[in-house]
C-alpha atoms as a PDB file:
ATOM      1  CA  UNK A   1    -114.262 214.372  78.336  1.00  0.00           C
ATOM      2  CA  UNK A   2    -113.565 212.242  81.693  1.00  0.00           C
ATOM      3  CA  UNK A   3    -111.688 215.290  82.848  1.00  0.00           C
ATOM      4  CA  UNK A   4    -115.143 217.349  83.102  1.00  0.00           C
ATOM      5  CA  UNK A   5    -115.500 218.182  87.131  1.00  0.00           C
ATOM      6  CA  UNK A   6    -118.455 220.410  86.680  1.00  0.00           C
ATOM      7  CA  UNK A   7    -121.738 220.102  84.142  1.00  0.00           C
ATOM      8  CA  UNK A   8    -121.226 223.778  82.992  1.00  0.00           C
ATOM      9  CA  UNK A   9    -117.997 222.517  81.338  1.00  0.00           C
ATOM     10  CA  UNK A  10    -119.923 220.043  79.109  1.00  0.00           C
ATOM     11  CA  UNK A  11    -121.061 222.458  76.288  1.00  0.00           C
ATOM     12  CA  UNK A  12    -117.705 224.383  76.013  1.00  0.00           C
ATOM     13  CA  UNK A  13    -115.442 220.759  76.512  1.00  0.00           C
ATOM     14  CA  UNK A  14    -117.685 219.041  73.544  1.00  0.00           C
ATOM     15  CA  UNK A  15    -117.453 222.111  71.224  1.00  0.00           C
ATOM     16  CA  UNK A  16    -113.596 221.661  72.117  1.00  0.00           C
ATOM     17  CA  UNK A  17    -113.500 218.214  71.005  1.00  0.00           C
ATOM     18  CA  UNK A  18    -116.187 218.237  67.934  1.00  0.00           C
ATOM     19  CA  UNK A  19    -113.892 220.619  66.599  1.00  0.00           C
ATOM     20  CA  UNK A  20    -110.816 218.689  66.561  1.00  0.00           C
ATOM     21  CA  UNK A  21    -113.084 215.597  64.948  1.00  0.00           C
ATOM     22  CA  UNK A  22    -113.811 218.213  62.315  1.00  0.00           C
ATOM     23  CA  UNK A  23    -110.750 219.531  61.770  1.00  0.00           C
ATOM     24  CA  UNK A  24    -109.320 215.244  61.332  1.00  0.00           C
ATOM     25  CA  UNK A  25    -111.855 214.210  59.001  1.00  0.00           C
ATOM     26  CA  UNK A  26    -111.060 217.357  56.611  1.00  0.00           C
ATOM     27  CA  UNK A  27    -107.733 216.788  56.893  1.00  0.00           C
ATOM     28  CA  UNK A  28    -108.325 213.251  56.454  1.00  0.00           C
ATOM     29  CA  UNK A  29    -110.940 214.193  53.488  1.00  0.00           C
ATOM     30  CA  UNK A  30    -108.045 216.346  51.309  1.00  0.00           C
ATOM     31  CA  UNK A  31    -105.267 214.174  52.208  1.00  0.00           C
ATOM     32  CA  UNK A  32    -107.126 211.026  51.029  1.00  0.00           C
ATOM     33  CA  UNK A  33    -108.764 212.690  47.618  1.00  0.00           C
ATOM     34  CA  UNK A  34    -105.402 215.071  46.841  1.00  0.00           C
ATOM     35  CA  UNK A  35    -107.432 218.018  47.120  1.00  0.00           C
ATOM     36  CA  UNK A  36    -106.617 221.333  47.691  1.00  0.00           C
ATOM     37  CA  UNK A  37    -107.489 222.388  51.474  1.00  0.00           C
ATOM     38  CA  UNK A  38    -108.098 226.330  50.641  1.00  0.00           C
ATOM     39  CA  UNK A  39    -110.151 225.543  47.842  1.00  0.00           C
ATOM     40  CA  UNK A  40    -111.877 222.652  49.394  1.00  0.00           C
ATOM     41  CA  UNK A  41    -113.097 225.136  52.387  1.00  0.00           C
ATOM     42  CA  UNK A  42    -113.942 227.698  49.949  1.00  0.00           C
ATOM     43  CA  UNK A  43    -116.175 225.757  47.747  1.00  0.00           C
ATOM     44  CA  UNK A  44    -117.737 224.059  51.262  1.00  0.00           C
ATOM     45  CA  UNK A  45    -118.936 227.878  51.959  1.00  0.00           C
ATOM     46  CA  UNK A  46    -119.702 228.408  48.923  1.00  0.00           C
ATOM     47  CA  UNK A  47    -122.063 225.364  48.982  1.00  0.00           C
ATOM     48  CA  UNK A  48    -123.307 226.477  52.518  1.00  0.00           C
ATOM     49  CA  UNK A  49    -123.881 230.149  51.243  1.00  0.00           C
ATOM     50  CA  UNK A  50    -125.743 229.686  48.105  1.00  0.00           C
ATOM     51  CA  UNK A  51    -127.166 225.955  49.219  1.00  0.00           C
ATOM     52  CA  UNK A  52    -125.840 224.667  45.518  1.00  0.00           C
ATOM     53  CA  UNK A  53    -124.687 221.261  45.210  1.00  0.00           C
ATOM     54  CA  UNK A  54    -121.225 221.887  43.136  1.00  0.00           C
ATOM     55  CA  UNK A  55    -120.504 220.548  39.911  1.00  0.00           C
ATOM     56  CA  UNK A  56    -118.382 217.756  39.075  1.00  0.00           C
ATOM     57  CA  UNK A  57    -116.071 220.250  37.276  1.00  0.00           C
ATOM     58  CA  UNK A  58    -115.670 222.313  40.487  1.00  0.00           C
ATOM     59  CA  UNK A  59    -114.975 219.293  42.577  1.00  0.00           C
ATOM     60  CA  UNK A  60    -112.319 218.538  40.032  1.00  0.00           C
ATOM     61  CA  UNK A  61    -110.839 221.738  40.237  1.00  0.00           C
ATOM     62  CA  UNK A  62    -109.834 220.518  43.789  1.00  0.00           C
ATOM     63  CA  UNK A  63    -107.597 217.882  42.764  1.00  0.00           C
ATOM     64  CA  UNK A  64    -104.201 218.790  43.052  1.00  0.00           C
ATOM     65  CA  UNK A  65    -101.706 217.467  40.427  1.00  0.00           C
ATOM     66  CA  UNK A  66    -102.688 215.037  37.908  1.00  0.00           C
ATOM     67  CA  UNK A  67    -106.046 215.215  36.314  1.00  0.00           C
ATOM     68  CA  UNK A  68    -108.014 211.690  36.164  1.00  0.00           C
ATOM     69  CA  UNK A  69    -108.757 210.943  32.335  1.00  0.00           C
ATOM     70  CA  UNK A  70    -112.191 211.632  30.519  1.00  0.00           C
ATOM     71  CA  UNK A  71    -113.016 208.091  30.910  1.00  0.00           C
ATOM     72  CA  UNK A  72    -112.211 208.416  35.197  1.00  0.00           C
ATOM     73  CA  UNK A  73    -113.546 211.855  35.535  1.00  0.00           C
ATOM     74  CA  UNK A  74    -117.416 211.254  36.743  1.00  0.00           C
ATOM     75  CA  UNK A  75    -116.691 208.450  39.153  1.00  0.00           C
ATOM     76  CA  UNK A  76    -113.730 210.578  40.839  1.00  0.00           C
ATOM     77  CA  UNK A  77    -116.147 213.852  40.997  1.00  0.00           C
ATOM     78  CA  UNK A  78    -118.914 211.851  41.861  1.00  0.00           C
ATOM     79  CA  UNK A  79    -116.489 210.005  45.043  1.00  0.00           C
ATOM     80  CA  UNK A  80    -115.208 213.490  46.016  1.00  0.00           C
ATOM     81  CA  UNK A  81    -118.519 214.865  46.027  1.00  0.00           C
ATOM     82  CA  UNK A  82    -119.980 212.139  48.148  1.00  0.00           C
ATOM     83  CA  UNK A  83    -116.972 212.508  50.624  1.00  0.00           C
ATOM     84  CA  UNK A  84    -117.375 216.329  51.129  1.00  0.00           C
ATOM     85  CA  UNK A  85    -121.559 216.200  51.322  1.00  0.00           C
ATOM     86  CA  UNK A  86    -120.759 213.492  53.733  1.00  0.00           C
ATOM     87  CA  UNK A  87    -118.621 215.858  55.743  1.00  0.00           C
ATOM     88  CA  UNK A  88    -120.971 218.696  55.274  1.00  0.00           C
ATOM     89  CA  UNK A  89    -123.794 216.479  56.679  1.00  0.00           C
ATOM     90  CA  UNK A  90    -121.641 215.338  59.537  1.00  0.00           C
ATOM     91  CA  UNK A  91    -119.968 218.443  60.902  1.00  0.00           C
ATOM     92  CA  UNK A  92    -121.976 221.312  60.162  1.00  0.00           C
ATOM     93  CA  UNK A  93    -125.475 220.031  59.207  1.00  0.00           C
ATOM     94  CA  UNK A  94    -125.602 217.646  61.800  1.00  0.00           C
ATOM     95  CA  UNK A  95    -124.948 220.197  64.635  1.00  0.00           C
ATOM     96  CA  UNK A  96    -127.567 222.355  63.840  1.00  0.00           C
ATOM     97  CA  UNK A  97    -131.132 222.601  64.468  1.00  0.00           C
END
């Protein structure tokens, strides 16, 4: 952002670098959790679409490889869950309006 000469820049070079932050923290977001990052976008705009908070078992559909056990299952849904309304909140709720 120092390398912004003229204030008409300022939209376009910020949109620029918001959307690399974005792009980090979900990569950041499915690398951390083991989640799947096609599915993990299409349940985000599936949330976004139909403005339904998922279940746990669709945020544990995400995971991929091994499947916590019954006794680990609502505190890893409920952490995922938290993480992605976070980045929901942060990246595309937060820049609108």
């Amino acid at each position: 952002m120092p390398s912004i000469v003229e204030a008409d820049q300022i939209p376009q070079e910020f949109d620029k670098f918001w959307n690399v932050e974005q792009q980090q923290a979900f990569n950041q977001l499915v690398t951390e959790e083991k989640i799947s990052p096609t599915r993990t976008q299409s349940l985000i705009e599936d949330y976004l679409y139909a403005e339904r908070e998922p279940l746990r078992d669709e945020i544990l559909e995400l995971l991929e490889g091994e499947q916590p056990t019954i006794l680990e299952r609502k505190k890893t849904g409920d952490r995922i869950l938290k993480k992605i309304m976070n980045f929901v909140n942060t990246f595309i709720n937060g820049m609108t309006g």
